[in-house]
Every structure is written in structure tokens, then in C-alpha cells.
Protein backbone atom coordinates (compact mmCIF):
# COMPACT_ATOMS: atom_id res chain seq x y z
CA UNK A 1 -57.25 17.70 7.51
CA UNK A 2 -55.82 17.17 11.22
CA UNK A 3 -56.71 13.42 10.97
CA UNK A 4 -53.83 13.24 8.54
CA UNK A 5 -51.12 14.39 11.35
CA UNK A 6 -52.62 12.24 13.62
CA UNK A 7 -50.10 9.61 15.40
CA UNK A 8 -52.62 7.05 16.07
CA UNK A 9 -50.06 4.98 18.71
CA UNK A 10 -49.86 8.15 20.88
CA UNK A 11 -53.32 7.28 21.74
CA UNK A 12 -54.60 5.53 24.37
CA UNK A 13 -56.45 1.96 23.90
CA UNK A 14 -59.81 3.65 24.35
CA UNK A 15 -59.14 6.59 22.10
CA UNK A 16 -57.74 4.68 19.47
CA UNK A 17 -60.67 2.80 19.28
CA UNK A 18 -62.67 5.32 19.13
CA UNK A 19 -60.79 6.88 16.31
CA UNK A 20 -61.17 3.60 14.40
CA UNK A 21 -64.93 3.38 14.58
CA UNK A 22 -64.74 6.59 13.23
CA UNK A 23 -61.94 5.37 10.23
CA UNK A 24 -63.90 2.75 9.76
CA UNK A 25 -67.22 4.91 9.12
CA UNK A 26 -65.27 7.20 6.65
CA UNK A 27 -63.88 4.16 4.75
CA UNK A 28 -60.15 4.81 5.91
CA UNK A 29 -58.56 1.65 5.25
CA UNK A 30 -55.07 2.37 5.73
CA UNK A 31 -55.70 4.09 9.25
CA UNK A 32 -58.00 0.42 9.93
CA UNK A 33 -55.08 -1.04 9.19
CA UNK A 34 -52.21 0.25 11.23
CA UNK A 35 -55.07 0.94 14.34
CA UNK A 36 -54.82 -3.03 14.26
CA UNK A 37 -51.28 -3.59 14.42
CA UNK A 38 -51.04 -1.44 16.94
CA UNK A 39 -53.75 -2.81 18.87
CA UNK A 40 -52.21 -6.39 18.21
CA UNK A 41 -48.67 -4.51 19.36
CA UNK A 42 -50.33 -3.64 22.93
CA UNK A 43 -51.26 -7.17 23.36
CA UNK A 44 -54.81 -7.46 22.37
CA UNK A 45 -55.88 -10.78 21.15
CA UNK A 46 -57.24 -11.01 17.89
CA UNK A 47 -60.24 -11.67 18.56
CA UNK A 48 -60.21 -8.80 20.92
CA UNK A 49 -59.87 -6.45 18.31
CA UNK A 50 -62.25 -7.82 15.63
CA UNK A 51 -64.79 -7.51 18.54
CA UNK A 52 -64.25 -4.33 19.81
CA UNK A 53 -62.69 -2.51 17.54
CA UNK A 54 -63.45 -3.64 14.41
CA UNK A 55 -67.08 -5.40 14.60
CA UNK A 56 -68.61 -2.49 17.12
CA UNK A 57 -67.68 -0.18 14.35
CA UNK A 58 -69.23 -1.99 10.91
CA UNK A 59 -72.41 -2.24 13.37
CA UNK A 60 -72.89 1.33 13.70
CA UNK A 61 -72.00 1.55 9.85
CA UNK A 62 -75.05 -0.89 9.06
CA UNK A 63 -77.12 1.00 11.49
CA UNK A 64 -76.78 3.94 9.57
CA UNK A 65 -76.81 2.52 6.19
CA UNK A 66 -80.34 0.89 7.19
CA UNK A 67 -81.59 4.13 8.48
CA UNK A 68 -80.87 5.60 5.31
CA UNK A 69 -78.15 8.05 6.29
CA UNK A 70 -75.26 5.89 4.79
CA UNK A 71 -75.67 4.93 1.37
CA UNK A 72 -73.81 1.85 -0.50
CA UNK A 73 -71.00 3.75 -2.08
CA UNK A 74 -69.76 5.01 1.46
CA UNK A 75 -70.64 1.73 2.95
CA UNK A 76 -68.47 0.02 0.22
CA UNK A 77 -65.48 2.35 1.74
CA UNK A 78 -66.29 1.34 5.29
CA UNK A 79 -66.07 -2.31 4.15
CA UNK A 80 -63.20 -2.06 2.37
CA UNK A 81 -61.26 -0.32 5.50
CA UNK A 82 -62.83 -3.12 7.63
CA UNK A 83 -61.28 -5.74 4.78
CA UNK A 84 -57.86 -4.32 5.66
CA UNK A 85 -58.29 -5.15 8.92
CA UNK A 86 -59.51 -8.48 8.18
CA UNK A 87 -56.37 -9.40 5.71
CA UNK A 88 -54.57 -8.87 9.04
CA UNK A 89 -56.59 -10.70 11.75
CA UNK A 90 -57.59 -13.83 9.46
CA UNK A 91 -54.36 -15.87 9.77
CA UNK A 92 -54.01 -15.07 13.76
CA UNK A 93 -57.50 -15.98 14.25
CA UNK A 94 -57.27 -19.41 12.43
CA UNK A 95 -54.69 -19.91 14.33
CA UNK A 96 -55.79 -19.03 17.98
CA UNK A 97 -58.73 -21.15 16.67
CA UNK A 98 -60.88 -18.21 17.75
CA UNK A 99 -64.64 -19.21 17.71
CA UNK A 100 -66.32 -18.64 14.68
CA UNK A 101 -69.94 -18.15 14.54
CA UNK A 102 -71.06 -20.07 12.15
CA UNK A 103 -70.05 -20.48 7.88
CA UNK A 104 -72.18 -18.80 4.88
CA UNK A 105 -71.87 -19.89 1.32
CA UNK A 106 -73.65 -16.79 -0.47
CA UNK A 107 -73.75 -15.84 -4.32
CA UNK A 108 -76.29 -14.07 -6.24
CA UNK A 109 -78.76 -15.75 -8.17
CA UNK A 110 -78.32 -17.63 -12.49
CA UNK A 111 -79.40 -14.56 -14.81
CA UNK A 112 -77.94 -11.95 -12.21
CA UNK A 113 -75.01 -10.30 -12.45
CA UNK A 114 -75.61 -7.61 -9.59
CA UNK A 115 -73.14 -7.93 -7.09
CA UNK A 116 -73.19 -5.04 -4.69
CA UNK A 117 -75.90 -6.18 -2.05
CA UNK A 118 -74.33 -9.68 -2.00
CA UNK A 119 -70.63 -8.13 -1.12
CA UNK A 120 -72.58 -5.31 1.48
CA UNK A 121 -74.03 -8.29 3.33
CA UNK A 122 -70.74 -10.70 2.81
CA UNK A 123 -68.91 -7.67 4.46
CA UNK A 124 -71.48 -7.65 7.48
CA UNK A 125 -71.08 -11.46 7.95
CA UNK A 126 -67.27 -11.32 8.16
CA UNK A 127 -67.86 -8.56 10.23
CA UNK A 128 -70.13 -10.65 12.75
CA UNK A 129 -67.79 -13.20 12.89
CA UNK A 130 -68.98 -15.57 10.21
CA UNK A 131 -66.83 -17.23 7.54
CA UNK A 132 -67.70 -16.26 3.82
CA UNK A 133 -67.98 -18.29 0.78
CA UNK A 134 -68.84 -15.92 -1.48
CA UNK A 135 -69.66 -17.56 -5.12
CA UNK A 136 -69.74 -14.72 -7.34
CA UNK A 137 -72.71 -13.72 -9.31
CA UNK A 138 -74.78 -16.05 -12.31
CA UNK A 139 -74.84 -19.05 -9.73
CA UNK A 140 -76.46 -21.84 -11.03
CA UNK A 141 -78.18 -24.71 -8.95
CA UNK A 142 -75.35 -27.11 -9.20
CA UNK A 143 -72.78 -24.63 -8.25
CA UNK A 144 -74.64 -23.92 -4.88
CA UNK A 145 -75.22 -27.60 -4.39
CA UNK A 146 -71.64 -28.15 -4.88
CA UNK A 147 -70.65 -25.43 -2.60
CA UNK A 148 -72.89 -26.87 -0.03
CA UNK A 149 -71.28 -30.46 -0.24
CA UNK A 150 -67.50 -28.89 0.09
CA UNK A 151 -67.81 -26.53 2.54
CA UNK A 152 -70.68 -27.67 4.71
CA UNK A 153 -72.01 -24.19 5.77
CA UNK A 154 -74.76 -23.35 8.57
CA UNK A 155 -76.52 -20.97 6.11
CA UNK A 156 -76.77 -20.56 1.91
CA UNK A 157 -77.87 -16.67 1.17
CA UNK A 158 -78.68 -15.97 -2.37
CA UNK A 159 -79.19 -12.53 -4.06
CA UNK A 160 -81.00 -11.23 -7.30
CA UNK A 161 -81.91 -7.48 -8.13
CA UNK A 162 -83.46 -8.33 -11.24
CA UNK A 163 -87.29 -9.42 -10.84
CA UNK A 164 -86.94 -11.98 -13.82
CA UNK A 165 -84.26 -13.93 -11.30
CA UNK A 166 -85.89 -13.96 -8.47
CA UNK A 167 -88.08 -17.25 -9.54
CA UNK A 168 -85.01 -18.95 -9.28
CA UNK A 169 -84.28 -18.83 -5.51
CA UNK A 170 -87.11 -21.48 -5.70
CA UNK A 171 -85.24 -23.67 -8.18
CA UNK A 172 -82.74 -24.14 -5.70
CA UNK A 173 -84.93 -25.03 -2.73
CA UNK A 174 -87.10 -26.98 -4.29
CA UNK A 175 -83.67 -29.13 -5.89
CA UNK A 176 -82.50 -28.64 -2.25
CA UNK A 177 -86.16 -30.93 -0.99
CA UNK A 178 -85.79 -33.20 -4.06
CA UNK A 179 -82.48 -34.24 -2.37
CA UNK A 180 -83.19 -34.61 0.98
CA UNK A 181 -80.66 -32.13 2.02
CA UNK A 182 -83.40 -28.72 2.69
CA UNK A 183 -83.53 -28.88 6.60
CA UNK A 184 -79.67 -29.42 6.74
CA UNK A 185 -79.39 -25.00 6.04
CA UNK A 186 -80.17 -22.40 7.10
CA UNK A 187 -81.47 -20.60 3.86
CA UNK A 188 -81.46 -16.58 3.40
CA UNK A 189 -82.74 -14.71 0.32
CA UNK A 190 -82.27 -10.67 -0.16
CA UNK A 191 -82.41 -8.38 -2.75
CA UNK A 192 -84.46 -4.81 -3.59
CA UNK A 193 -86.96 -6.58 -5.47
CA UNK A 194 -88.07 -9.08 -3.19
CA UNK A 195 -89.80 -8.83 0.19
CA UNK A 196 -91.35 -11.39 3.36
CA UNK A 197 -94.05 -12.97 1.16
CA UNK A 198 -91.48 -13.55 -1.88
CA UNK A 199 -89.17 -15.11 0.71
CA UNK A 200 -92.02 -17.70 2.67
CA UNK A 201 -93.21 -18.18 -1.00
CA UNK A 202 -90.18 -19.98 -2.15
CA UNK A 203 -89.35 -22.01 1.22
CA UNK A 204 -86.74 -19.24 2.65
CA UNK A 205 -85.90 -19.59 6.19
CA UNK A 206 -85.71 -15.52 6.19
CA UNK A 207 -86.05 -12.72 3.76
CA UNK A 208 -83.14 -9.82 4.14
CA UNK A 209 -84.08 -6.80 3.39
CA UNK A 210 -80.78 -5.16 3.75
CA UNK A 211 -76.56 -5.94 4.89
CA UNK A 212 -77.40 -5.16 8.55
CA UNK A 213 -80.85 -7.14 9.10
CA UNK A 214 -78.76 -10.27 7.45
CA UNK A 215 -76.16 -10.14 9.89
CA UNK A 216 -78.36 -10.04 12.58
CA UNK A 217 -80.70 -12.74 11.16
CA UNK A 218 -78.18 -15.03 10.63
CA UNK A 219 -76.59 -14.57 14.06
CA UNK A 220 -79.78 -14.84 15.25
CA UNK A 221 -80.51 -18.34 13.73
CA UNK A 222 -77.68 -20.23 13.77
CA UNK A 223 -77.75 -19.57 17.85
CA UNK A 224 -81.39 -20.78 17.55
CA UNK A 225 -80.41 -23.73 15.46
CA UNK A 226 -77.78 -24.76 18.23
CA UNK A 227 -79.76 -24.34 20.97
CA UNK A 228 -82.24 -26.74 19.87
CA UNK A 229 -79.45 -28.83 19.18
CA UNK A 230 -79.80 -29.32 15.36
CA UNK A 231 -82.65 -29.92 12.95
CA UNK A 232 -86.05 -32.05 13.76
């Protein structure tokens, strides 16, 4: 293939973003990678190219994985390639103290060991500019109440694929109420399984019904949540 031969720093700054969307969409990780240091090379700020080059890409991944003509295993490459990029911009963003836009502690649900949706949608937060806690899979109430204490995060997301789980999204919130803490998070749910009703059944801030619509949720309502300034 010609892509192979291709020098990617004889390209312009425009082209070579371009070409990077389009690495990122076929899951090219090593390409993601060098595209950034050369980027970084020319002077762009970190932030700069998460934005442009990096975030604008993932979006139109999402887009297409929502409109059915991605499907998870290439959207698993595109994430990984966008991860390589990530390893590289993380340190030089904490330390330009670049913005964030806000901090989610996800994991998928006791019972459930599915993982893939949970990592899809921690992918698309990164992506957007959030920071991820991601807990793993089998979480148990006290190990998202926990999480929630140490890392003080605008949202909690939990996952379950399994329809036997699912009940326990509402053992959390409802332990979440008992302690006084519910209002203090923003709270997500997602999974194949579940839909709006499920999600306003259990006390759910928002029900996800894939990666993309999460990242835009959460976007959406942690820049609610600040422009009112904080809870009630």
C-alpha cells in the first residue's frame, strides 16, 4: 500500500492532519504516533494537537460507529491508535496544565465481566478531553464509593451487558442517597441491554446508548452543571 512509503513530515500541517484523521479511522497507531511528534516538532501545543488532530478525528470515528458503519472491533483499532497518541500528549498536558473538561470514574457493573462498551466510551472521554478512572469490570458498591471519595470526579458511568446486572446500577444510587453524597455526580449508565426508562428508573442522570452519545452527554452536563454554578 502507498500509505506505507508515505513520509508523513514532508507534509504540510493541514495535510498531515488530514492524513491522521484518516490513521486514526483505520486504527494506525504507529502513524498516530509519529503524526504527533511531528506536530509537537512544528510547534503545536499539546493541546493543539489533541484538539485538532487527534479529538476531530475519534469524533468522526464515533459518528460512524453510531451510524452503524464502524463496528467495535475497528473502533477498538481507532482507539488504540488514538491511545498512542495519548501516551505522548498526557505528560505535556499535565504539565502545561491544559484545561481539562471535567474527571469520570467509570467501571462496569458487580456480576459483569463485559468490558468492551466501558473501554469504547473510556476511549471517547479521553478523547473529549476528560480524565478516566476506569475501574475494571465486577465493581462492587464500595469500590465505586471509594473511587468517588479519592478521586472526586464530576461524573460516575457504570456499564452491564448482562440483564441480571443491570438491577445493580440502582444499588449504587440508592447507597449513593443513603449517604448524602447523590447530587454531588453526575451519574451515567450504558449498556445494550438497557435503555431511557431503565436509566430514569434507577435515578440516572442519563442513559448512554452508545461511546459517542456518552461523550457528548457528559460534555454536555458537566458545562450545564458549571453554568449553574454547582448543585441545588
Amino acid at each position: 500500500m502507498s500509505d506505507d512509503d508515505l513520509d508523513l513530515s514532508s507534509l504540510d500541517d493541514a495535510e498531515l492532519v488530514e492524513q491522521m484523521h484518516d490513521d486514526l479511522y483505520d486504527g494506525m497507531a504507529e502513524e498516530i504516533a509519529e503524526g504527533t511528534q511531528i506536530l509537537l516538532g512544528r510547534s503545536w501545543s499539546p493541546e493543539r494537537v489533541l484538539n485538532v488532530a487527534l479529538v476531530e478525528g475519534m469524533r468522526v470515528v464515533g459518528e460512524d460507529f453510531r451510524d452503524g458503519i464502524l463496528f467495535v472491533p475497528e473502533v477498538l483499532l481507532a482507539a488504540n491508535a488514538m491511545k498512542a497518541g495519548m501516551a505522548i500528549l498526557r505528560p505535556l498536558l499535565a504539565e502545561t496544565g491544559a484545561e481539562q473538561v471535567g474527571k469520570v470514574v467509570i467501571g462496569t457493573v458487580k456480576g459483569d465481566i463485559h468490558d468492551i462498551g466501558k473501554n469504547l466510551v473510556g476511549m471517547m472521554l479521553e478523547g473529549s478531553g476528560f480524565e478516566v478512572i476506569d475501574l475494571g469490570i465486577n465493581i462492587d458498591v464500595d469500590t465505586y464509593l471509594a473511587a468517588l471519595a479519592e478521586h472526586s470526579p464530576d461524573i460516575l458511568g457504570m456499564s452491564a451487558l448482562l440483564t441480571t446486572t443491570m438491577p445493580y446500577m440502582k444499588v449504587v444510587i440508592d447507597t449513593m442517597v443513603e449517604r448524602g453524597i447523590r447530587n454531588d455526580y453526575i451519574v451515567l449508565v450504558g449498556g445494550a441491554p438497557l435503555n431511557e426508562e431503565f436509566g430514569a428508573a434507577v435515578g440516572a442522570d442519563a442513559y448512554c446508548r452508545d461511546a459517542a452519545v456518552a461523550a457528548e452527554t457528559a460534555e454536555a452536563l458537566v458545562l450545564a452543571r458549571r453554568l449553574v454554578g454547582g448543585e441545588d
